[in-house]
C-alpha atoms as a PDB file:
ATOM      1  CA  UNK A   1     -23.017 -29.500 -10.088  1.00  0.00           C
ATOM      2  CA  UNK A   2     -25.078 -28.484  -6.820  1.00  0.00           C
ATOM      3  CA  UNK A   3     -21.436 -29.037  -5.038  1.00  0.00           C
ATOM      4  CA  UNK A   4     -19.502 -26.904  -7.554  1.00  0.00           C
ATOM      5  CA  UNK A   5     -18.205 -22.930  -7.393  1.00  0.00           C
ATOM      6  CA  UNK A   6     -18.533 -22.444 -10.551  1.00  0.00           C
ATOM      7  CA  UNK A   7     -15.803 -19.045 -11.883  1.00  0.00           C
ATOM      8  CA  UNK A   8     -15.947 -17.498 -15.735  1.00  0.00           C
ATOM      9  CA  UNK A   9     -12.942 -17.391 -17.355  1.00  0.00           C
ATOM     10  CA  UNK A  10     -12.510 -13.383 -18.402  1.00  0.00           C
ATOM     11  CA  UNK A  11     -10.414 -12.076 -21.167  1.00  0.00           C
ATOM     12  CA  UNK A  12      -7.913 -11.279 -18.314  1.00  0.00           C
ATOM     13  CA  UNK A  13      -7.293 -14.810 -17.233  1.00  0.00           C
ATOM     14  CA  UNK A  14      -8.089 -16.606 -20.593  1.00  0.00           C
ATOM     15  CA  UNK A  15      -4.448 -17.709 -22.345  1.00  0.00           C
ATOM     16  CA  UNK A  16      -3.650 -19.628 -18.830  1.00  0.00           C
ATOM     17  CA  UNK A  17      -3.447 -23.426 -18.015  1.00  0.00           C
ATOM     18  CA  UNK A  18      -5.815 -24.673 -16.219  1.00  0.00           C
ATOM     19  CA  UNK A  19      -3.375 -26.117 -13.123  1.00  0.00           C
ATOM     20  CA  UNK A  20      -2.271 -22.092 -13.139  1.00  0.00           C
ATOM     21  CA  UNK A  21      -5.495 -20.386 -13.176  1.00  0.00           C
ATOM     22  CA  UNK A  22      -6.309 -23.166 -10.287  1.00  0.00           C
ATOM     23  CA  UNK A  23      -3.356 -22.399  -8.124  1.00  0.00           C
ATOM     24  CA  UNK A  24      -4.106 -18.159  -8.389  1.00  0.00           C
ATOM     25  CA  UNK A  25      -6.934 -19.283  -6.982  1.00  0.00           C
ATOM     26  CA  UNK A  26      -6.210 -21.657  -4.263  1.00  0.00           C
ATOM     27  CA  UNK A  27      -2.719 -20.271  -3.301  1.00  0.00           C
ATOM     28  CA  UNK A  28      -2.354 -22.144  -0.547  1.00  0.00           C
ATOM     29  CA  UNK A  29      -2.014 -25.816  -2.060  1.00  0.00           C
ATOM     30  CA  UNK A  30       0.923 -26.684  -4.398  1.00  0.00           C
ATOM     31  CA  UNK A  31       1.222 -26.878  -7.680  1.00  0.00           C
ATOM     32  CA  UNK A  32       1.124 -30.930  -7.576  1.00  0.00           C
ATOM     33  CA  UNK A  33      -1.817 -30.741  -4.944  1.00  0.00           C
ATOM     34  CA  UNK A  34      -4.070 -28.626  -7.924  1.00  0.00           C
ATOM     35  CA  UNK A  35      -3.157 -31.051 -10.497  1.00  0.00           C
ATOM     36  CA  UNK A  36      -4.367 -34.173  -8.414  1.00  0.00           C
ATOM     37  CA  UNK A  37      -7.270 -32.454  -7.482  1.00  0.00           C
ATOM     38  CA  UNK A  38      -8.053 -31.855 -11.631  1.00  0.00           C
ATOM     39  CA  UNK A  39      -7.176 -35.557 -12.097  1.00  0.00           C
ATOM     40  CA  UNK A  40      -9.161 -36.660  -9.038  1.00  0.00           C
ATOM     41  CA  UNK A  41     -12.160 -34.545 -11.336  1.00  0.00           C
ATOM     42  CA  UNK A  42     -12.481 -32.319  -8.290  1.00  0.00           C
ATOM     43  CA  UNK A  43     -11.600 -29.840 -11.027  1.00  0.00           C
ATOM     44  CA  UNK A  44     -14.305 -29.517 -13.954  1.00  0.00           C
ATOM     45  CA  UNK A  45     -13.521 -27.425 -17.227  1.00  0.00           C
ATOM     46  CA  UNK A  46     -16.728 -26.770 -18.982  1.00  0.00           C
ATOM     47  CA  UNK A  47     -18.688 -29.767 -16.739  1.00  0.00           C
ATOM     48  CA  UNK A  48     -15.699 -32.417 -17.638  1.00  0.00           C
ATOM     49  CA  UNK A  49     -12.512 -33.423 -16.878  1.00  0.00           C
ATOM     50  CA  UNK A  50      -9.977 -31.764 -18.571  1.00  0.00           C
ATOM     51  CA  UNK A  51      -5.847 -32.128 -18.182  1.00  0.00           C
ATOM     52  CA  UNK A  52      -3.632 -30.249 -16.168  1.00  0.00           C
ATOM     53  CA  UNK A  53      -2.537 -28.259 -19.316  1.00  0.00           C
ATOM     54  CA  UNK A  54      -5.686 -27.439 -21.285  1.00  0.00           C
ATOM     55  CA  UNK A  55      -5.265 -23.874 -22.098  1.00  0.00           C
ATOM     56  CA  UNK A  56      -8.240 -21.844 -21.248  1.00  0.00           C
ATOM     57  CA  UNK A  57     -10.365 -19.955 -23.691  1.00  0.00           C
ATOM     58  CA  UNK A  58     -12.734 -16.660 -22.533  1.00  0.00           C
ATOM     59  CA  UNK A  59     -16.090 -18.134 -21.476  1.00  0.00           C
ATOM     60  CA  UNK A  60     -14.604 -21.446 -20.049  1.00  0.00           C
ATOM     61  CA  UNK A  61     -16.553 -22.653 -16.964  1.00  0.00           C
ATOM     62  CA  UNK A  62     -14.150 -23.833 -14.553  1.00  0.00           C
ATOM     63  CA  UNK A  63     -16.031 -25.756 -11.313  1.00  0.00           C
ATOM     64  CA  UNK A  64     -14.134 -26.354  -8.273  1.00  0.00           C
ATOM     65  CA  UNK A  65     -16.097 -28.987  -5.846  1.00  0.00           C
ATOM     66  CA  UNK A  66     -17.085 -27.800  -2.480  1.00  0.00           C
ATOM     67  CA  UNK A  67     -14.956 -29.166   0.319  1.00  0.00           C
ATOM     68  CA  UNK A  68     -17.981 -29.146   2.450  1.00  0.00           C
ATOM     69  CA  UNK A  69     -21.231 -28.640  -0.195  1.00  0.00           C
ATOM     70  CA  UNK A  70     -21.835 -25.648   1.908  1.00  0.00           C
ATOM     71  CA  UNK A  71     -19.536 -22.615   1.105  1.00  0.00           C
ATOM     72  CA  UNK A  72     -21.972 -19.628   0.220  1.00  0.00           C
ATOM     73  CA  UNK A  73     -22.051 -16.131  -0.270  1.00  0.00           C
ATOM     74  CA  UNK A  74     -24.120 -14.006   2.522  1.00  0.00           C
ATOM     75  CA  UNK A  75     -25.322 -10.684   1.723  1.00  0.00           C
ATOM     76  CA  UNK A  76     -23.712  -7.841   4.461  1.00  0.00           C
ATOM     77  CA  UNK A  77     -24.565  -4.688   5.584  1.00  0.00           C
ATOM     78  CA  UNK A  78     -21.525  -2.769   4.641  1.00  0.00           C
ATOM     79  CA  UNK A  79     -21.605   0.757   3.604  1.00  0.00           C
ATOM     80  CA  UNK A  80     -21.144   1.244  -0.347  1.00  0.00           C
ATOM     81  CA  UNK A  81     -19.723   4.667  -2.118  1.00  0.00           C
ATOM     82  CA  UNK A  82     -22.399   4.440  -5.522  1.00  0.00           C
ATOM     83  CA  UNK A  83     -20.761   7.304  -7.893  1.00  0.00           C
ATOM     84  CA  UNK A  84     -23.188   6.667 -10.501  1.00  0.00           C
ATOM     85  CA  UNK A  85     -26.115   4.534 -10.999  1.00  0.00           C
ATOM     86  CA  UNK A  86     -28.793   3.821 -13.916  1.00  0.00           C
ATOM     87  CA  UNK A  87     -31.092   0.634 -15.037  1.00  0.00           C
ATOM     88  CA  UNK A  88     -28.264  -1.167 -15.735  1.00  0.00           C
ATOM     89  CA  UNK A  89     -25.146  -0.745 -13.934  1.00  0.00           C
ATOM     90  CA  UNK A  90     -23.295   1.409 -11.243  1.00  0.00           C
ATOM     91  CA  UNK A  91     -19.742   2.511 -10.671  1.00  0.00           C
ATOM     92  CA  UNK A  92     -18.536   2.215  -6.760  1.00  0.00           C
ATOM     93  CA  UNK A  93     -15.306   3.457  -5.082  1.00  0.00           C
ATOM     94  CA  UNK A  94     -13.854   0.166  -3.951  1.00  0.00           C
ATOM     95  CA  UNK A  95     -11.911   1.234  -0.655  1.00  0.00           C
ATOM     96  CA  UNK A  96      -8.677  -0.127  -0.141  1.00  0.00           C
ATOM     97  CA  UNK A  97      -8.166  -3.306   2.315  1.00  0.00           C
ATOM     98  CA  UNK A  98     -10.911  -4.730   0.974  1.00  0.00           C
ATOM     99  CA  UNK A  99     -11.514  -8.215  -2.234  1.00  0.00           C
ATOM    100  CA  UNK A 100     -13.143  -7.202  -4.631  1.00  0.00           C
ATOM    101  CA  UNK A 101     -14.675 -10.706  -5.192  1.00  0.00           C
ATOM    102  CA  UNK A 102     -15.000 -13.723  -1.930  1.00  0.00           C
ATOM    103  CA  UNK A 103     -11.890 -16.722  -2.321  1.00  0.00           C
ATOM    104  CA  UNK A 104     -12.907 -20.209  -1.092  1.00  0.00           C
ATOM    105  CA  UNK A 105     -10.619 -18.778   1.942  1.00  0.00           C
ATOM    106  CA  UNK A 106     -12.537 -15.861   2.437  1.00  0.00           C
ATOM    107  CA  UNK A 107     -16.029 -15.143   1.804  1.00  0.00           C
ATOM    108  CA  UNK A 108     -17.234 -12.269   3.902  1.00  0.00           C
ATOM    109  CA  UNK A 109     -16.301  -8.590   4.030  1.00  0.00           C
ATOM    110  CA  UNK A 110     -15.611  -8.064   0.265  1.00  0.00           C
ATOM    111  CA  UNK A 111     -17.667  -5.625  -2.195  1.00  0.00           C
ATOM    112  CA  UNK A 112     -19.530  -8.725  -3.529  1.00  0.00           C
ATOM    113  CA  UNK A 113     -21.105  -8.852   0.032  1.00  0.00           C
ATOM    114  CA  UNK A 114     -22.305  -5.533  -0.117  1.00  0.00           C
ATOM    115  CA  UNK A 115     -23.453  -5.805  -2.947  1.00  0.00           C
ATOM    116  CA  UNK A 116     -25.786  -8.668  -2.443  1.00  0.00           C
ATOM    117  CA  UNK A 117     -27.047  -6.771   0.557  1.00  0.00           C
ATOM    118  CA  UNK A 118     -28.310  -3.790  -1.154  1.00  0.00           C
ATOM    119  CA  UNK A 119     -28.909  -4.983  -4.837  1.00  0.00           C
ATOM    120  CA  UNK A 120     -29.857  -8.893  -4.472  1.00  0.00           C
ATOM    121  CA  UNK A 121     -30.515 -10.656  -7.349  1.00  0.00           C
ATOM    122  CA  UNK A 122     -30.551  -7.952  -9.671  1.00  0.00           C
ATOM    123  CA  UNK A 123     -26.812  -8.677 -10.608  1.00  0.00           C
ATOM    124  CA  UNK A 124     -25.392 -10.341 -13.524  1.00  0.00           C
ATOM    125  CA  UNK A 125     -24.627 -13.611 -12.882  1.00  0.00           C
ATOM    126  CA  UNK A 126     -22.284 -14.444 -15.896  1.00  0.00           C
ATOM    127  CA  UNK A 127     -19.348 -14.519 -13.820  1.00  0.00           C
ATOM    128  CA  UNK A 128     -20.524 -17.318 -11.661  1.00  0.00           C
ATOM    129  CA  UNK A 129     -21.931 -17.358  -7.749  1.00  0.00           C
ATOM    130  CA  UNK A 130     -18.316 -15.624  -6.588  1.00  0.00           C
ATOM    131  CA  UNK A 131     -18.635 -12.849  -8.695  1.00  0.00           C
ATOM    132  CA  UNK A 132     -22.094 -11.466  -9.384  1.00  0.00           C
ATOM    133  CA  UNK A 133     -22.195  -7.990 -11.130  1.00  0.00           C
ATOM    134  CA  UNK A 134     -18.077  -8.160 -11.296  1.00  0.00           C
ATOM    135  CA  UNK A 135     -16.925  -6.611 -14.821  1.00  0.00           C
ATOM    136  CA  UNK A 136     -13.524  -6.084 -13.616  1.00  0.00           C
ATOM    137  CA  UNK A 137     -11.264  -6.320 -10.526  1.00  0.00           C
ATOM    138  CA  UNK A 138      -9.214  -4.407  -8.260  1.00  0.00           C
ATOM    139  CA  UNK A 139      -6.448  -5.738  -6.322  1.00  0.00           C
ATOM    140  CA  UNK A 140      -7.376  -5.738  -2.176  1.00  0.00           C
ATOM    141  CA  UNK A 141      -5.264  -3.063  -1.452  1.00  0.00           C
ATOM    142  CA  UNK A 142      -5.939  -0.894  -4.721  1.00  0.00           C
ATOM    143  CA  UNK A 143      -8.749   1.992  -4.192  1.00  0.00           C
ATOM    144  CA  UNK A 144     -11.012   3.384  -6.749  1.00  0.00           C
ATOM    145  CA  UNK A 145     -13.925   2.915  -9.561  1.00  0.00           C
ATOM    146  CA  UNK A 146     -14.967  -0.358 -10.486  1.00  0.00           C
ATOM    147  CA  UNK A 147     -18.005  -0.727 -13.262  1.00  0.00           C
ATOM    148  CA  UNK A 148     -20.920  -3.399 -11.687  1.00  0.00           C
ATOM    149  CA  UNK A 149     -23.245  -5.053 -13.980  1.00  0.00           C
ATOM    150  CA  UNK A 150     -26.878  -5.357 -12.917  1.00  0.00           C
ATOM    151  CA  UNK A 151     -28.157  -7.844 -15.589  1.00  0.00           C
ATOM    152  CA  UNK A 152     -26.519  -9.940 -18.247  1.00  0.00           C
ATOM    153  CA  UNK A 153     -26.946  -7.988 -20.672  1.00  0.00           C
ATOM    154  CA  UNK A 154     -25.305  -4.526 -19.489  1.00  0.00           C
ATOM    155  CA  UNK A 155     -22.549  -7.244 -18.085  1.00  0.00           C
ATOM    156  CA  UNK A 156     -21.690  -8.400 -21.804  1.00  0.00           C
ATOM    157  CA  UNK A 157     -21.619  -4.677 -23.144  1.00  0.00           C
ATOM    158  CA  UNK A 158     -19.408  -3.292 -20.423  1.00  0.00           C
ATOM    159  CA  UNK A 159     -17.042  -6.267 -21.098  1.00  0.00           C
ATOM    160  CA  UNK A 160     -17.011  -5.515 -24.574  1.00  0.00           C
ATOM    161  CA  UNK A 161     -16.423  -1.761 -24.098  1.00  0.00           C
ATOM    162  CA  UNK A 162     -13.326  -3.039 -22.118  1.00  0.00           C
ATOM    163  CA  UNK A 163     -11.790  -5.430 -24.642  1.00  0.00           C
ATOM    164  CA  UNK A 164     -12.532  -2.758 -27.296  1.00  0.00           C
ATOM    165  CA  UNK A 165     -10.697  -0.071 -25.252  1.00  0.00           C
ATOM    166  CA  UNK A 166     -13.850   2.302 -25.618  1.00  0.00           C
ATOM    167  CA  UNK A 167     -14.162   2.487 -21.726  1.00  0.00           C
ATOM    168  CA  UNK A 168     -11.033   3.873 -20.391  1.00  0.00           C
ATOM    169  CA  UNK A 169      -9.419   3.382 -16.891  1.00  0.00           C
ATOM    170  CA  UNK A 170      -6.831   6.047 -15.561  1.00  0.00           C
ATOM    171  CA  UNK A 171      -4.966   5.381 -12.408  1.00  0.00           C
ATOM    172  CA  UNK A 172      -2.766   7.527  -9.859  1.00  0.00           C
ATOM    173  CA  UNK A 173       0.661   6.113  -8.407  1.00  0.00           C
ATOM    174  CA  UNK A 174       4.061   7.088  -6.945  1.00  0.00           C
ATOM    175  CA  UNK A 175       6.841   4.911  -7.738  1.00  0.00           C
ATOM    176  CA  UNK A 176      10.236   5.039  -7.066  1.00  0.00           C
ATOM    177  CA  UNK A 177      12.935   6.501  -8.420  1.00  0.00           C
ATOM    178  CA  UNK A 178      13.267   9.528 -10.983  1.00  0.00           C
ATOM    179  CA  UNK A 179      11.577   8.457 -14.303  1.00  0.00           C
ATOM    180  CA  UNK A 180      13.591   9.629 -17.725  1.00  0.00           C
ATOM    181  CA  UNK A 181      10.771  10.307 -19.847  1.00  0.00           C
ATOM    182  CA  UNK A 182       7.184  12.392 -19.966  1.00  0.00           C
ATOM    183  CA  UNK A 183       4.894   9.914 -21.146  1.00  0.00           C
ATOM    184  CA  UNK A 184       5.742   5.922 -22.048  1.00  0.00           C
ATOM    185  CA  UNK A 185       3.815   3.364 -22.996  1.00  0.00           C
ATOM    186  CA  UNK A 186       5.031  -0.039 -22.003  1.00  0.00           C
ATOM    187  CA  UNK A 187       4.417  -2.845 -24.022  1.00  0.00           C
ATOM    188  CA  UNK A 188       5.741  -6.284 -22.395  1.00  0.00           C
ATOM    189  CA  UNK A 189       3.530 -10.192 -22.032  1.00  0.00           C
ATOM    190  CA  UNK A 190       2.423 -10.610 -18.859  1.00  0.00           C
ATOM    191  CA  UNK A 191       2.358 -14.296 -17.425  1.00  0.00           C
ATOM    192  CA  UNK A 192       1.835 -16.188 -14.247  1.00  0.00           C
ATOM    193  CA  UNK A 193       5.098 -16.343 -12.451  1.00  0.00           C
ATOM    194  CA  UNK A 194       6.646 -19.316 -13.124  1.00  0.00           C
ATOM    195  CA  UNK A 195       7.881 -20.157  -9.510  1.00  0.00           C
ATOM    196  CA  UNK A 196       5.282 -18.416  -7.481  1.00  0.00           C
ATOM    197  CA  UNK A 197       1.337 -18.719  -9.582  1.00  0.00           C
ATOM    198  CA  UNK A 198       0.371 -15.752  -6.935  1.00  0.00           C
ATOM    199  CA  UNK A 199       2.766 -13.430  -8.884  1.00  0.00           C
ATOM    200  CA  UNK A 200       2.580 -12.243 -12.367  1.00  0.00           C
ATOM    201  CA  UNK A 201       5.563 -11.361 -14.294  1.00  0.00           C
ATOM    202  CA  UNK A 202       6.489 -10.375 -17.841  1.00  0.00           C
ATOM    203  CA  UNK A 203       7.692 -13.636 -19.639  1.00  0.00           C
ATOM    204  CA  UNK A 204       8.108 -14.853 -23.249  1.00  0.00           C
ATOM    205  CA  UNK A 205       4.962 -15.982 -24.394  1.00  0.00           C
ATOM    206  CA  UNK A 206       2.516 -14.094 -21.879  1.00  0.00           C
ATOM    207  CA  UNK A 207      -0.507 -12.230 -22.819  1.00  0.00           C
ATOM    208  CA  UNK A 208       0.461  -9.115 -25.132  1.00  0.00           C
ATOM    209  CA  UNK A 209      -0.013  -6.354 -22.014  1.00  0.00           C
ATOM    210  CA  UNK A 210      -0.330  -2.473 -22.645  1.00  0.00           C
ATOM    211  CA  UNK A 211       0.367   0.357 -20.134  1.00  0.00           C
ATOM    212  CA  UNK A 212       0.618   3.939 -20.844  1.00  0.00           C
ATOM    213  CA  UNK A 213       2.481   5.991 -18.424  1.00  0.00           C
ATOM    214  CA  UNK A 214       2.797  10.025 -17.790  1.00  0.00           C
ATOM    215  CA  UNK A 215       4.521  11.986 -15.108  1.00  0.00           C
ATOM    216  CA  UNK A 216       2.514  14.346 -13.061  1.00  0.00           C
ATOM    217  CA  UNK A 217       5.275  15.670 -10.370  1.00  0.00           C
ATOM    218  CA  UNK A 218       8.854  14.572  -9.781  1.00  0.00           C
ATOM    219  CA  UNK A 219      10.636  14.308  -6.755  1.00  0.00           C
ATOM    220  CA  UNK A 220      13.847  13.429  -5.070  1.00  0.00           C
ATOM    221  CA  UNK A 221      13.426   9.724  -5.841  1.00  0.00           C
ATOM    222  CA  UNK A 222      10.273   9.485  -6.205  1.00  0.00           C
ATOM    223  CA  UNK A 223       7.815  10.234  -9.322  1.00  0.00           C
ATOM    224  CA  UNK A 224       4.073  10.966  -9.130  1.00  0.00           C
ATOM    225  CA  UNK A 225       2.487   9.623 -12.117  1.00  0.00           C
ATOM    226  CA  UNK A 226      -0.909   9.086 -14.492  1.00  0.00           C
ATOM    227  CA  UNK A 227      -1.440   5.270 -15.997  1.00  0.00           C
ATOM    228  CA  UNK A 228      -3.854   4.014 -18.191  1.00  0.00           C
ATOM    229  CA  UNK A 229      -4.942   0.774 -19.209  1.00  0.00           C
ATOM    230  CA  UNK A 230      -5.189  -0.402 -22.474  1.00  0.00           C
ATOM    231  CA  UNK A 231      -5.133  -4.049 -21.781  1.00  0.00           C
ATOM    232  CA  UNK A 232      -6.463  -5.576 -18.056  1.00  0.00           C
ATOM    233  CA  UNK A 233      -3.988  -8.174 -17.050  1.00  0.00           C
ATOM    234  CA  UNK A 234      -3.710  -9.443 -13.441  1.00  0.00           C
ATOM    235  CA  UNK A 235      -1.527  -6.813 -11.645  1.00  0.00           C
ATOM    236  CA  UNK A 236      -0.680  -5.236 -14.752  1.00  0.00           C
ATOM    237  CA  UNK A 237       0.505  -1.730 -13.770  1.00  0.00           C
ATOM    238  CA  UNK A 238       2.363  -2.690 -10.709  1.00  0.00           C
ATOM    239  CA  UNK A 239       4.319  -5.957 -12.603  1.00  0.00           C
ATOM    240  CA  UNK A 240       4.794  -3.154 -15.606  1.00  0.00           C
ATOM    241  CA  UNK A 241       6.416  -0.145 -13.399  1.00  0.00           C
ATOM    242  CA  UNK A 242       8.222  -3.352 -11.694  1.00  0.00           C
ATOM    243  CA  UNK A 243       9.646  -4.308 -15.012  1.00  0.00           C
ATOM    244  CA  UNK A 244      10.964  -0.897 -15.965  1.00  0.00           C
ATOM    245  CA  UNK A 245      12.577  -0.478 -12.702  1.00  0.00           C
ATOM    246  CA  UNK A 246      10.072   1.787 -10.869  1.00  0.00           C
ATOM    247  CA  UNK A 247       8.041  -0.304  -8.901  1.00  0.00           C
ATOM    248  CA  UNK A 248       5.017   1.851  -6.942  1.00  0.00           C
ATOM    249  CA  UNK A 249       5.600   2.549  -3.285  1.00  0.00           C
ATOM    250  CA  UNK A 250       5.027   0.269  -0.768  1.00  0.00           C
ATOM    251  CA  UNK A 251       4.660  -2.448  -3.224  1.00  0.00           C
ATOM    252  CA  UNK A 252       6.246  -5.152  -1.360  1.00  0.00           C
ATOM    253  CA  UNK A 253       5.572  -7.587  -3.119  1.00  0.00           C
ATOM    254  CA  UNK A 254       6.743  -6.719  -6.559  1.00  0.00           C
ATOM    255  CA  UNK A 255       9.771  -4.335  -5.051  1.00  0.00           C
ATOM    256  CA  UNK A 256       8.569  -1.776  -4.459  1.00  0.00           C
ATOM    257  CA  UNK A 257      10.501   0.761  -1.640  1.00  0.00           C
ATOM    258  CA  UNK A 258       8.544   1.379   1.741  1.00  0.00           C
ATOM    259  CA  UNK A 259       8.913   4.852   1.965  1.00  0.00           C
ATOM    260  CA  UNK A 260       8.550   5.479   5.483  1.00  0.00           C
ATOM    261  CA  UNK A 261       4.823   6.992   5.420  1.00  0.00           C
ATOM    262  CA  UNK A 262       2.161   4.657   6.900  1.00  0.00           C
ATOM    263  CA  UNK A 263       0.275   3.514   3.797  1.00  0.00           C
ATOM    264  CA  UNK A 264      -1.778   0.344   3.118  1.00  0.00           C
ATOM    265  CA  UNK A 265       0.482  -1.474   0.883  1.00  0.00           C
ATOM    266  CA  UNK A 266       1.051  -0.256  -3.040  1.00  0.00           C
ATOM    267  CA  UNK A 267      -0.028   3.623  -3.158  1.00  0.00           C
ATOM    268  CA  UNK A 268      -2.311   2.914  -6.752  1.00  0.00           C
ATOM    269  CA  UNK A 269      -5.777   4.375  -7.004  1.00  0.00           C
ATOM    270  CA  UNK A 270      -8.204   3.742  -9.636  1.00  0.00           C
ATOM    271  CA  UNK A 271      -9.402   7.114  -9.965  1.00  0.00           C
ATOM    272  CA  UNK A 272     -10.897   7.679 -13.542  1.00  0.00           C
ATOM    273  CA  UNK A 273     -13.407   5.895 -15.610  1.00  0.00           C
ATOM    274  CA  UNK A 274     -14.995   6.915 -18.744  1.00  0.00           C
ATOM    275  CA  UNK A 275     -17.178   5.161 -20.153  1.00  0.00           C
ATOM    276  CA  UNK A 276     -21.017   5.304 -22.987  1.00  0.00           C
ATOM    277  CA  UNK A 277     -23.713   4.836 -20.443  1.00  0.00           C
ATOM    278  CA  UNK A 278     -25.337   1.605 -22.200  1.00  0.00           C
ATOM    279  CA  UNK A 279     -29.031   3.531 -21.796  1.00  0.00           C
ATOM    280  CA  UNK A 280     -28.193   6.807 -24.149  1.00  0.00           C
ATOM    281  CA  UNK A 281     -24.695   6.523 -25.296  1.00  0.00           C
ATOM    282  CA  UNK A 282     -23.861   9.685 -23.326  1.00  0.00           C
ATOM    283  CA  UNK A 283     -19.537   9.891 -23.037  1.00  0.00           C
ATOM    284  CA  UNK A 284     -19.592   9.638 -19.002  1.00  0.00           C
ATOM    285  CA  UNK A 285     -16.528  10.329 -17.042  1.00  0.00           C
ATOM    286  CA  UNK A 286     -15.962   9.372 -13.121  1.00  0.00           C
ATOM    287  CA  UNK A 287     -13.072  11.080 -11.289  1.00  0.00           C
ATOM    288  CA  UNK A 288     -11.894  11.075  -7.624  1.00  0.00           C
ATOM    289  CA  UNK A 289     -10.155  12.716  -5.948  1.00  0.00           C
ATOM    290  CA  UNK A 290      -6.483  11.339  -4.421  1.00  0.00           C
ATOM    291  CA  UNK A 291      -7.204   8.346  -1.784  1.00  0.00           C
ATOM    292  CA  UNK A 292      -5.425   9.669   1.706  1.00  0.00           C
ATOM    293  CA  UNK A 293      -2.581   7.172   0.881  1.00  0.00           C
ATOM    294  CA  UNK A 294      -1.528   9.133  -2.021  1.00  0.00           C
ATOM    295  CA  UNK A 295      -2.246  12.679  -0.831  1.00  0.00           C
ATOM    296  CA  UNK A 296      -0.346  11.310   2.319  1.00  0.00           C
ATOM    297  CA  UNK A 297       2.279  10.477   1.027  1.00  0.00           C
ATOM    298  CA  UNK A 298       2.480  13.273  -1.991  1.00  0.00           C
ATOM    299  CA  UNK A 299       2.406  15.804   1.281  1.00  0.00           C
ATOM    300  CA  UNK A 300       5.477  13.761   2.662  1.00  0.00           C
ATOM    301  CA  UNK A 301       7.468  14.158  -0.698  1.00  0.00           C
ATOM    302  CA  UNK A 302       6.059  17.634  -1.446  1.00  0.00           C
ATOM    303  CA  UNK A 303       7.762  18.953   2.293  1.00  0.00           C
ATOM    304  CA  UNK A 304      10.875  17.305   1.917  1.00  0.00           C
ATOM    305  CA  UNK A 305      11.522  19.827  -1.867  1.00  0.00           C
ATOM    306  CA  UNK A 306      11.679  22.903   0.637  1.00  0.00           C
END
């Protein structure tokens, strides 16, 4: 398996078939390029060959083969914004414009590159070579507080804090239109997107998705609101706000209104955690302030009520 990227199926992606997972991955080949690759057995599920359909379970392995045996990860020397750090994990402020995690297509300048640079080896490794220390993933162009695992271990427990909804994740965003309610909570099954695998959409037998949703400040249009997460689906909160009819600013590519004010892309911030540290159990909450996209664009909306 020396020619293998091998990537751990999370509880976010687990419920998909394997040609789907493949293609979010690899967006750029078609859906009947992935499956002949996973028939070729250029595609390994759990070390064999598997069919196009197999539905995949949290902990699957699934191994992609090198196009060249050479694609690795390099450590870089790119600044990182640590907000809290112990023994066994940290939280960083993930700016926007930036992967989370390296693609086959792209393997430098994400936070996984920084983070080799400064912390090495002493990341978990459960998520495979792409993704060491990853508990959980931003979008590129989503700021905020991400949780990073420095050994197996603390990796498991902060995964399991997650799925138990005992570590809680708050967001900021301003989506369009004028919301009729205070507080919602949106429960719809998210899917892949049955004509594009890069999307995610809420379809009939998708993964049961949770999203609770609270105005802070209403405009002409516009509405500045609080999110939480109770379940961590690919793109949940923007395909959720989409699916109500409120998509968040600048979110082009689920419909959302470009509102005139330079911003990079949809104007969502991850900008609360709270979480037990795993070392004393101490309740531990994270909070930044507004990214400049959102206070930008928050002063825009804000001078336009006089």
């Amino acid at each position: 398996m020396n020619n293998f990227i091998e990537i751990r199926v999370d509880e976010e992606t687990a419920g998909e078939r394997l040609d789907s997972f493949v293609s979010s991955q690899f967006t750029e080949f078609s859906r009947s390029k992935i499956q002949k690759l996973i028939k070729e057995e250029k595609i390994l599920l759990n070390n064999k060959k598997a069919k196009v359909a197999t539905i995949l379970k949290e902990g699957d392995i699934v191994a992609f083969d090198k196009p060249d045996g050479t694609l690795t990860i390099q450590p870089q020397n790119i600044e990182l914004d640590v907000r809290f750090e112990d023994d066994d994990m940290l939280v960083v402020n993930k700016p926007k414009n930036m992967l989370t995690h390296p693609t086959v297509l792209e393997t430098e300048n994400t936070l996984v590159n920084a983070l080799l640079f400064k912390y090495g080896k002493s990341l978990s490794d459960l998520n495979g070579e792409m993704r060491p220390g990853i508990v959980h993933r931003l979008d590129r162009n989503t700021s905020g507080l991400l949780m990073i695992a420095k050994n197996n271990n603390s990796h498991s427990l902060l995964a399991e804090k997650i799925k138990q909804k005992t570590a809680k994740r708050n967001y900021l965003a301003v989506v369009s239109g004028n919301l009729d309610f205070e507080t919602k909570t949106i429960s719809a099954p998210i899917g892949r997107n049955p004509s594009n695998p890069a999307k995610m959409a809420v379809i009939e037998g998708g993964k049961p998705s949770v999203t609770h949703v609270k105005v802070l400040e209403r405009f002409k249009g516009y509405t500045y609101v609080e999110l939480e997460l109770e379940t961590g689906r690919t793109h949940q909160i923007r395909v959720h706000l989409s699916h109500i009819g409120h998509p968040i600013v600048n979110d082009t590519f689920y419909g959302g209104k470009q509102l005139g004010v330079k911003t990079t892309e949809q104007v969502l911030q991850a900008y609360q955690l709270t979480f037990n540290r795993l070392n004393d159990n101490i309740l531990t909450t994270i909070t930044l302030e507004p990214d400049e996209d959102i206070k930008r664009v928050l002063n825009y909306l804000r001078s336009k009520k006089g």
